[in-house]
C-alpha atoms as a PDB file:
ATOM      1  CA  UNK A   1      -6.393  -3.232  10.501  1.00  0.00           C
ATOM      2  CA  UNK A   2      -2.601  -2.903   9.924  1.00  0.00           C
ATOM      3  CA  UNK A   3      -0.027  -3.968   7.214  1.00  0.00           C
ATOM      4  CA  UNK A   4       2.864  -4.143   6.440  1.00  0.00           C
ATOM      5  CA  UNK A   5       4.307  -3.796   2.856  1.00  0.00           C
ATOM      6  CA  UNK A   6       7.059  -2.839   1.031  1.00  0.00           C
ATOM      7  CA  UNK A   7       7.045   0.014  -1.366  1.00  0.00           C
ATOM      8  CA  UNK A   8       9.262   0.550  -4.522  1.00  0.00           C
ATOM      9  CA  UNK A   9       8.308   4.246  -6.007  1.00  0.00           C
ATOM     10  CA  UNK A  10       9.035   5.439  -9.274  1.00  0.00           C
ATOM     11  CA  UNK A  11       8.116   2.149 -11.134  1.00  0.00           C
ATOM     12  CA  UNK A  12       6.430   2.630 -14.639  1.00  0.00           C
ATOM     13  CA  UNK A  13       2.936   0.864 -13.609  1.00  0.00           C
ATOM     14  CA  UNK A  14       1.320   0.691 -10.372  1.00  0.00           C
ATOM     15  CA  UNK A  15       0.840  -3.028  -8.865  1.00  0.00           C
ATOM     16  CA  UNK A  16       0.420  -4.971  -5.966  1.00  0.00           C
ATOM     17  CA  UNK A  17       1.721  -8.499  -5.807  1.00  0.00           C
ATOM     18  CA  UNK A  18       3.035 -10.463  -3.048  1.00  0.00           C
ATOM     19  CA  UNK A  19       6.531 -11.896  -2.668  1.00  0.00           C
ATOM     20  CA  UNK A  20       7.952 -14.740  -2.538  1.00  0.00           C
ATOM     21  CA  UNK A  21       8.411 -14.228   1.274  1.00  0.00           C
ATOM     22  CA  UNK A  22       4.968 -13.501   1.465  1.00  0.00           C
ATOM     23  CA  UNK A  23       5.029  -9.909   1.916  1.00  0.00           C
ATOM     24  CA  UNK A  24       2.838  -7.436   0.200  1.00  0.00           C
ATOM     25  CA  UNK A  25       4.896  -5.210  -2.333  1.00  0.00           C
ATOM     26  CA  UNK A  26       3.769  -2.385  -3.676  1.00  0.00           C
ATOM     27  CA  UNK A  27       4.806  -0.504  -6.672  1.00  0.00           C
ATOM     28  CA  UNK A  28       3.969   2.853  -7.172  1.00  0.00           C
ATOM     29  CA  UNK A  29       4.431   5.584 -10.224  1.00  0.00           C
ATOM     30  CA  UNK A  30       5.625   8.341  -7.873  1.00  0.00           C
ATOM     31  CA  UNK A  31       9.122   9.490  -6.950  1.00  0.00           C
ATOM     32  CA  UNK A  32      10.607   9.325  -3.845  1.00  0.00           C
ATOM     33  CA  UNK A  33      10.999  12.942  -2.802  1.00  0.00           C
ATOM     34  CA  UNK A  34       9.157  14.955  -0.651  1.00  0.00           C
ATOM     35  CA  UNK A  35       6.486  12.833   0.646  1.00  0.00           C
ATOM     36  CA  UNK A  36       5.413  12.102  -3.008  1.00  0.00           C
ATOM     37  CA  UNK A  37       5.897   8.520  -2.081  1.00  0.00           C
ATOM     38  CA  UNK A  38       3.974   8.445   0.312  1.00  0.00           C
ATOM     39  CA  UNK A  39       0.981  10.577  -0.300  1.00  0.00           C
ATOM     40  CA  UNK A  40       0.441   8.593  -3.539  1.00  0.00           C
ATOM     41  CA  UNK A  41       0.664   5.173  -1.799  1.00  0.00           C
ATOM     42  CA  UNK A  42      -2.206   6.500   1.002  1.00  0.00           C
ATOM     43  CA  UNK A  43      -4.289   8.010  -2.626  1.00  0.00           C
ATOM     44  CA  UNK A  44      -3.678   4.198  -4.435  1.00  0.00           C
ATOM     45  CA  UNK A  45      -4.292   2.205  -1.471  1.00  0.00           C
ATOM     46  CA  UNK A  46      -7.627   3.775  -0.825  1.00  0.00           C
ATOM     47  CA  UNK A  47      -8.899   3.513  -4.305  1.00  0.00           C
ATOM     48  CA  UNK A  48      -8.273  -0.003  -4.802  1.00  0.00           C
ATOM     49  CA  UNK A  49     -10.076  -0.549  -1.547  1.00  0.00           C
ATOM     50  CA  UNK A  50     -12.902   1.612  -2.718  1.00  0.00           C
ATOM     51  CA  UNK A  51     -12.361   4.267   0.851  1.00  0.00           C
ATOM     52  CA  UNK A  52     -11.894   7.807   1.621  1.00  0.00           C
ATOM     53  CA  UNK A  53      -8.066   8.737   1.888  1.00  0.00           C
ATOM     54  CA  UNK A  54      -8.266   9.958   5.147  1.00  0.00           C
ATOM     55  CA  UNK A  55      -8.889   5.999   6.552  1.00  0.00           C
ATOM     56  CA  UNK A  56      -5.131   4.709   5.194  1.00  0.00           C
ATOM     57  CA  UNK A  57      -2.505   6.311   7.226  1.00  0.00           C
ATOM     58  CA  UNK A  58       1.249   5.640   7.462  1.00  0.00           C
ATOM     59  CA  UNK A  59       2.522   4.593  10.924  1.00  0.00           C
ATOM     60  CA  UNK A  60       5.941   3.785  10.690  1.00  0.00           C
ATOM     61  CA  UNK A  61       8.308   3.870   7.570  1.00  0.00           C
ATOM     62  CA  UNK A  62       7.910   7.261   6.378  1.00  0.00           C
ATOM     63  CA  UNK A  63      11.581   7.187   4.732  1.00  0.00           C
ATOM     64  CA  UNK A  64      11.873   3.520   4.267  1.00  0.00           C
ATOM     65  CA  UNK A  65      10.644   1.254   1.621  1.00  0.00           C
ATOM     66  CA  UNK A  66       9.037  -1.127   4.221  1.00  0.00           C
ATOM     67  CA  UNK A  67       5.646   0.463   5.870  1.00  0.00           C
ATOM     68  CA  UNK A  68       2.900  -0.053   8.280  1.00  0.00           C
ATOM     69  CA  UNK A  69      -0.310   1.172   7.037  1.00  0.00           C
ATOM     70  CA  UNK A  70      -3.545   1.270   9.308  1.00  0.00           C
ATOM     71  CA  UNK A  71      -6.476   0.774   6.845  1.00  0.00           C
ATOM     72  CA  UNK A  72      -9.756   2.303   8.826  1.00  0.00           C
ATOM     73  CA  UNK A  73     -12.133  -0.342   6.395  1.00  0.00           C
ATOM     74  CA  UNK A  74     -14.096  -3.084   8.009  1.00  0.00           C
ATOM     75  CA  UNK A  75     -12.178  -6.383   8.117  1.00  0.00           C
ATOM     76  CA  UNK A  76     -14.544  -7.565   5.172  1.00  0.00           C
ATOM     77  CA  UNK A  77     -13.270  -5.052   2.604  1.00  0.00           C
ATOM     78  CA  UNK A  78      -9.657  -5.118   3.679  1.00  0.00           C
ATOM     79  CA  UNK A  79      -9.881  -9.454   3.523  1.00  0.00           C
ATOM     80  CA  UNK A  80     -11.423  -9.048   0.229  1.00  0.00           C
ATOM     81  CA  UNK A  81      -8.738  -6.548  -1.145  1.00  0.00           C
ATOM     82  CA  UNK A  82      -6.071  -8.825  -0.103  1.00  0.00           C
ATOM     83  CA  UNK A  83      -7.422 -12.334  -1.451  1.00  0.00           C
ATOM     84  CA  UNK A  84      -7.451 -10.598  -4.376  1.00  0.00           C
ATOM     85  CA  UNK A  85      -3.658  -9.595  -5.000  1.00  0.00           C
ATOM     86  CA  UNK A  86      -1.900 -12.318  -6.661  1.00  0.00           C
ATOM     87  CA  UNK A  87       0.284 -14.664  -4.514  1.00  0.00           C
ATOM     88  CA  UNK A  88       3.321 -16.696  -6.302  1.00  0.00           C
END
């Protein structure tokens, strides 16, 4: 499954939350430099979905704030993760 979010890194807590838009936002702890970003959004978005690392990859967006992530979960566990992030 694939989604699309938008990451802000260096934020003081980690949270996901959707917009008013409706997209998925992501903040993250890490800095943006040198793939920190990035490899910290795969290692959070795996362990709130309770999967290995190596089934969230980054498919487009590696030095933008918006992203496509492919999430290599059944559709169960990736529905469940989502109803579950607070929507305004």
């Amino acid at each position: 499954m694939t989604i699309q979010l938008k990451v802000k890194p260096g934020s003081k807590v980690d949270s996901l939350f959707y917009d008013a838009a409706g997209l998925l936002q992501v903040k993250i702890k890490a800095p943006a430099q040198d793939g920190k970003a990035n490899a910290y959004l795969v290692e959070f978005l795996a362990r709130q979905l309770g999967i290995p690392k190596a089934s969230v990859t980054i498919t487009a967006g590696f030095t933008s704030q918006h992203k496509r992530v492919d999430i290599d979960a059944p559709a169960e566990t990736v529905a469940r993760f989502t109803d579950q992030i607070a929507r305004p």
